[in-house]
Protein backbone atom coordinates (compact mmCIF):
# COMPACT_ATOMS: atom_id res chain seq x y z
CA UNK A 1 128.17 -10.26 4.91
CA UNK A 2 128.20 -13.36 7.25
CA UNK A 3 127.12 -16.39 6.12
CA UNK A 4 125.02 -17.14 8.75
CA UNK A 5 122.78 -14.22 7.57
CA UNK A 6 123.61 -15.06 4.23
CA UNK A 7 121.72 -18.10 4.91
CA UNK A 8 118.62 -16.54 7.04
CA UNK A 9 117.88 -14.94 3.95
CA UNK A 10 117.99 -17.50 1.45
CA UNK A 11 116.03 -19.12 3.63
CA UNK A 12 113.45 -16.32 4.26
CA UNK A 13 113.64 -15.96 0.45
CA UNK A 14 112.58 -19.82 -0.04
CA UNK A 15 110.17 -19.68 2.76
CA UNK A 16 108.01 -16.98 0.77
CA UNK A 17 108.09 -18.92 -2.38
CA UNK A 18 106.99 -22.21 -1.25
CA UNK A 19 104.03 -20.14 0.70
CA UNK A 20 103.35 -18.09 -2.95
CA UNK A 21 103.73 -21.46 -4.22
CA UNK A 22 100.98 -23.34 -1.93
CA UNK A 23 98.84 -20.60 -2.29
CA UNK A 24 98.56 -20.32 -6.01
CA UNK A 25 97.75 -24.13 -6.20
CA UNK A 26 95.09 -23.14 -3.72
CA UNK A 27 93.43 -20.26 -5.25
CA UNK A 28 93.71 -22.66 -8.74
CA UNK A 29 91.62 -24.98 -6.49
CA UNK A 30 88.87 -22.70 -5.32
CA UNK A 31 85.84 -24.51 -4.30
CA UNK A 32 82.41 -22.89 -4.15
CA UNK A 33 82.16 -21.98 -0.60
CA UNK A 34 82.87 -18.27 -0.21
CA UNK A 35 84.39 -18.20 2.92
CA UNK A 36 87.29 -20.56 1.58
CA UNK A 37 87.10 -18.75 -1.51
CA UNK A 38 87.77 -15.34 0.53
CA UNK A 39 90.57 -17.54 2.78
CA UNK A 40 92.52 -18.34 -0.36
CA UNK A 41 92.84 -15.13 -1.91
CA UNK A 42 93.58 -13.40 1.57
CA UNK A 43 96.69 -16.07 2.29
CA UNK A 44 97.76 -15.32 -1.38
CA UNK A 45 98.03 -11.70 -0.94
CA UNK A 46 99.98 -11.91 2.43
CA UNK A 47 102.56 -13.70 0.39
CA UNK A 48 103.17 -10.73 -1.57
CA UNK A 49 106.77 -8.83 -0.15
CA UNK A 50 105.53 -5.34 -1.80
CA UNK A 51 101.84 -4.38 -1.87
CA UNK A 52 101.11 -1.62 -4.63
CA UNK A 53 101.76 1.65 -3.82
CA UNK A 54 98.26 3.50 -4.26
CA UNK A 55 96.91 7.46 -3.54
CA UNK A 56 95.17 7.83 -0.40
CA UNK A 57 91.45 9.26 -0.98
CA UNK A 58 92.80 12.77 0.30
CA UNK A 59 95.78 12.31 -2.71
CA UNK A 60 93.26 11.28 -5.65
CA UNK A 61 90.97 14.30 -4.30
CA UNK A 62 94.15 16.76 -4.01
CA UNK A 63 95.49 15.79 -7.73
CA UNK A 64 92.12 16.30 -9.34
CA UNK A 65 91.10 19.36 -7.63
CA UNK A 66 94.51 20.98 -8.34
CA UNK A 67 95.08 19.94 -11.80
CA UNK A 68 91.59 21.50 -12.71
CA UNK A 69 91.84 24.44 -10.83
CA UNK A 70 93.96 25.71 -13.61
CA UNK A 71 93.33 25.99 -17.58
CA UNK A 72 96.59 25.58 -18.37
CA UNK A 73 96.80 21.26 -16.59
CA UNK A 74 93.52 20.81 -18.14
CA UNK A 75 95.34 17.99 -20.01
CA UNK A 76 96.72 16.55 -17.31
CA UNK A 77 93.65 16.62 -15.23
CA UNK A 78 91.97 14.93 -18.04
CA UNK A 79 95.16 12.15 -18.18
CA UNK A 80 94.62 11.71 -14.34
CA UNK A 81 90.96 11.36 -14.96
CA UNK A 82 91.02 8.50 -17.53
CA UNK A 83 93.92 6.62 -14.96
CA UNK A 84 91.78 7.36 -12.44
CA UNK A 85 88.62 5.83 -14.19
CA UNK A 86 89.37 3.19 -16.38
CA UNK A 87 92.81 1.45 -15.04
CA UNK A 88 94.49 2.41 -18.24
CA UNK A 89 98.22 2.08 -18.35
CA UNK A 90 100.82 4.64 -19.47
CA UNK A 91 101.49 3.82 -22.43
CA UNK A 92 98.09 2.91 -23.56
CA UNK A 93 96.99 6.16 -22.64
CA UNK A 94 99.47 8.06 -25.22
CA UNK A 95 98.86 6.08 -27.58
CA UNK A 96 95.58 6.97 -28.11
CA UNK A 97 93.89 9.05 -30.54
CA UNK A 98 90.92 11.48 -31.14
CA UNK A 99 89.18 8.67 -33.02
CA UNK A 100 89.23 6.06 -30.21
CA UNK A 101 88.04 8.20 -27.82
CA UNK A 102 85.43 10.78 -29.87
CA UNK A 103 83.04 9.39 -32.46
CA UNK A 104 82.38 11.62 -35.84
CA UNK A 105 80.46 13.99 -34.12
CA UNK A 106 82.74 14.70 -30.99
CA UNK A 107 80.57 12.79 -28.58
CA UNK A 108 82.75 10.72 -26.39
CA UNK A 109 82.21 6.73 -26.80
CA UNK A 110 80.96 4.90 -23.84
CA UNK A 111 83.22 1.68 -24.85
CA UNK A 112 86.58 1.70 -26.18
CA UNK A 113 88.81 -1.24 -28.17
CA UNK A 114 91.94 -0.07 -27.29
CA UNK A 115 94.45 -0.63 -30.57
CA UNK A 116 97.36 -0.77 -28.63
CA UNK A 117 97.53 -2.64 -25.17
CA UNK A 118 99.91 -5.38 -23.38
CA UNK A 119 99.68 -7.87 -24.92
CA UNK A 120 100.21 -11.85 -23.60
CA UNK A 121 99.78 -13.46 -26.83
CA UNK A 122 100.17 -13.08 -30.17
CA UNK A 123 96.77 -13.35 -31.14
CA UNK A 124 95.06 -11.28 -27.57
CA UNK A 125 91.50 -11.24 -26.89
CA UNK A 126 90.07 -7.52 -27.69
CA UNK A 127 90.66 -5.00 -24.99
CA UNK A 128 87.41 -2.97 -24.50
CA UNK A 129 87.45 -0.13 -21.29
CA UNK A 130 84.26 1.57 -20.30
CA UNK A 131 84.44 5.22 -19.85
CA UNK A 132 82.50 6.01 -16.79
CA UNK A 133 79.64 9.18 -17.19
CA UNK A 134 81.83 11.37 -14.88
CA UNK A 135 84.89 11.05 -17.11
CA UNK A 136 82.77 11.14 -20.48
CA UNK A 137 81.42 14.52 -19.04
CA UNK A 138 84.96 15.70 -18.56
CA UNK A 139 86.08 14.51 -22.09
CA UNK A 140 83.02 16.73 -23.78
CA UNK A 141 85.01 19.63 -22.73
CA UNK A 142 88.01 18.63 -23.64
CA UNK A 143 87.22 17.74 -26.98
CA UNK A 144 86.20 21.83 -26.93
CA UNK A 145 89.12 22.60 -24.94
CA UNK A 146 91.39 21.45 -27.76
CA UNK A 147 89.41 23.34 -30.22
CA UNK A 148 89.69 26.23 -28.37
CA UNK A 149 93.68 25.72 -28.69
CA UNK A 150 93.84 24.88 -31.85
CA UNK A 151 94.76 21.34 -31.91
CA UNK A 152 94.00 18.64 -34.44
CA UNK A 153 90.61 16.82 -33.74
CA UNK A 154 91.01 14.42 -36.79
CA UNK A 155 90.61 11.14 -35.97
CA UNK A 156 94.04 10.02 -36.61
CA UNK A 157 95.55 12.76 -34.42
CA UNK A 158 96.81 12.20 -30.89
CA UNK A 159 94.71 12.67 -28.04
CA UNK A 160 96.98 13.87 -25.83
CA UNK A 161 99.81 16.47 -27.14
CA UNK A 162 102.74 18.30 -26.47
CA UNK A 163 102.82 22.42 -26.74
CA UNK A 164 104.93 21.53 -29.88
CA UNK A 165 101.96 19.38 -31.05
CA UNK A 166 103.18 16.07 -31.10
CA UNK A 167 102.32 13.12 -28.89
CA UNK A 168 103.28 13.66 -25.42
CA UNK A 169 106.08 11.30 -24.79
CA UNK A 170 106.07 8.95 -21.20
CA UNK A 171 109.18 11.05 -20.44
CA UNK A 172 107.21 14.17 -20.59
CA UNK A 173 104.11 12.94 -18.83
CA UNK A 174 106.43 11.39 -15.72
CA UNK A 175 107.86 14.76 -14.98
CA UNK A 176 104.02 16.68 -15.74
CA UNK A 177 102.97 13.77 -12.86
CA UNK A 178 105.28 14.64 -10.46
CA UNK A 179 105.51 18.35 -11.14
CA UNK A 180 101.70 18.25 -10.17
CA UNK A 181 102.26 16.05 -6.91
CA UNK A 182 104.14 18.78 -5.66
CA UNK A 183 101.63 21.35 -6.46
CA UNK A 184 98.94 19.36 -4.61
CA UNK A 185 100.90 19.19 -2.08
CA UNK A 186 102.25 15.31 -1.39
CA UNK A 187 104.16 14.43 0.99
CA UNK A 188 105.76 11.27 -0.94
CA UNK A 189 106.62 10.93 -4.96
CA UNK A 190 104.80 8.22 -6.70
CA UNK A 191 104.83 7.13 -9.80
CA UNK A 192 101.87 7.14 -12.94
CA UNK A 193 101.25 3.66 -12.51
CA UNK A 194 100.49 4.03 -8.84
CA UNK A 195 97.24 5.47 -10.48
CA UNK A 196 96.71 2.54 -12.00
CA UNK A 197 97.35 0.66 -8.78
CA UNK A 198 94.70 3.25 -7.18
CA UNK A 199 91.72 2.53 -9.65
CA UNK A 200 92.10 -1.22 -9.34
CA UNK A 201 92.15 -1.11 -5.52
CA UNK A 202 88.96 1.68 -5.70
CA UNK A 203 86.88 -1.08 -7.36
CA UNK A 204 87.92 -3.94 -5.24
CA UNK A 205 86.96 -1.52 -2.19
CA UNK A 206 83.62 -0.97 -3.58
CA UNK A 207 82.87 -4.32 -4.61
CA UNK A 208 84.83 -7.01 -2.90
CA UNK A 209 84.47 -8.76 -5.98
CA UNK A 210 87.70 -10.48 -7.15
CA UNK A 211 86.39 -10.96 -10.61
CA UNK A 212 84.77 -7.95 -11.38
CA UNK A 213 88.48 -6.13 -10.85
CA UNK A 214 90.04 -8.57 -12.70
CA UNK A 215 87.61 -7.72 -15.72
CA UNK A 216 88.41 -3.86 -15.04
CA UNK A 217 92.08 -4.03 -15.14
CA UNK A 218 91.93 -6.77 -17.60
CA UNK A 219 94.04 -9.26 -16.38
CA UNK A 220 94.47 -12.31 -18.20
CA UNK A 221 94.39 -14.00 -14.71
CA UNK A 222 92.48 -13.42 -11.38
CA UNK A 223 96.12 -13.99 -9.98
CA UNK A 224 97.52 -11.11 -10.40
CA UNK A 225 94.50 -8.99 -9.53
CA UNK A 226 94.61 -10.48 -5.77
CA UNK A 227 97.24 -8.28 -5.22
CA UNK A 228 94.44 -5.53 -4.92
CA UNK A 229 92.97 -7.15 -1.38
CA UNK A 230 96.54 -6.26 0.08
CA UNK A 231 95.43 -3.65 2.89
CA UNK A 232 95.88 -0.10 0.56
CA UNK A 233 97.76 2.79 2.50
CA UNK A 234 93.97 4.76 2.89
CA UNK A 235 93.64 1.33 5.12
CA UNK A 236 96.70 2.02 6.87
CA UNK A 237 96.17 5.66 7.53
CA UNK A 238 92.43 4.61 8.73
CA UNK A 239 93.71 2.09 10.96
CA UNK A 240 95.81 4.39 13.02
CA UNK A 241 93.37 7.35 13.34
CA UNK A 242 93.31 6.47 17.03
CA UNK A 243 96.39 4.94 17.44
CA UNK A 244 97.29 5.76 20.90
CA UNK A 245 100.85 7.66 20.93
């Protein structure tokens, strides 16, 4: 490679760290007018070289529509449905069990304290998710749908499992996720934690409040949630709906 563009790059490189740079000092700095408040966080996320890669509303409405459509991705529609709804992550969503979802009577909980999370301490604050109504109405019927299949509803047993009834492994529910983006018909391949991505950017799109996603994906700072006011690819698509070509 030549150095010369050897040296455009490094510089390139350096140019988007000092701007990262200025704007985190910025957004530590935020003073109580809105506008500059909504300024900062805006200049932050154009410093960001890759934007989360999110489903469009067509893609979250394809992958839940397909995966229920059949008995036998029940499960999976239900795994979509809590990444969908709550934010979780991957692993935090095998590693829960019938008891941290279902109290003693098989009604779903409306808050959660998640028992295993990432963690940036030693000693972390308590992780608590909300289980919206929607998804609580879905998990009713899954708590029956297990029954129904004979799997383990003690509390110590594993929410989600494999047909050989152990946990389902992150291995296992990668290829399920992609196995079921082809049945729905996408036109791309995208990973489980672009869900995650998907249900962070859905609040901030509701809301426009900064802090209230930060509180939903439960970041430790409102940093790293800015990178949810990066334009989402449903804004891209709607933004060249009458692009003339």
């Amino acid at each position: 490679m030549p150095d010369r563009v050897c040296r455009q790059r490094v510089a390139a490189s350096e140019t988007a760290v000092l701007l990262a740079s200025r704007a985190a000092q910025r957004l530590h700095g935020l003073v109580s007018n809105t506008g500059q408040k909504d300024e900062n966080m805006h200049f932050y996320a154009y410093t960001i070289a890759r934007p989360p890669k999110t489903l469009t509303e067509r893609e979250q409405e394809l992958l839940l529509r397909t995966s229920g459509q059949y008995r036998a991705g029940f499960r999976e529609h239900i795994i979509f449905s809590v990444a969908l709804g709550t934010a979780m992550r991957e692993f935090e969503i095998l590693a829960l069990d019938v008891g941290d979802i279902f109290d003693a009577h098989g009604v779903p909980r409306r808050r959660i304290k998640l028992r295993v999370f990432k963690r940036s301490t030693e000693r972390p604050a308590d992780q608590i998710v909300i289980l919206p109504e929607t998804l609580r109405a879905k998990l009713e019927k899954f708590y029956r749908w297990k029954r129904e299949n004979g799997e383990s509803l003690a509390p110590t047993a594993p929410l989600f499992m494999s047909r050989r009834r152990r946990r389902l492994s992150a291995r296992q529910l990668r290829e399920l996720f992609h196995k079921w983006q082809e049945r729905a018909g996408f036109d791309r391949r995208l990973g489980f934690h672009s869900l995650r991505h998907t249900a962070c950017s859905n609040v901030y799109k509701r809301t426009k409040d900064i802090r209230l996603t930060q509180r939903f994906a439960r970041h430790k700072s409102f940093l790293t949630t800015v990178i949810y006011t990066y334009p989402s690819d449903e804004d891209l698509l709607r933004a060249l709906l009458d692009q003339p070509c």
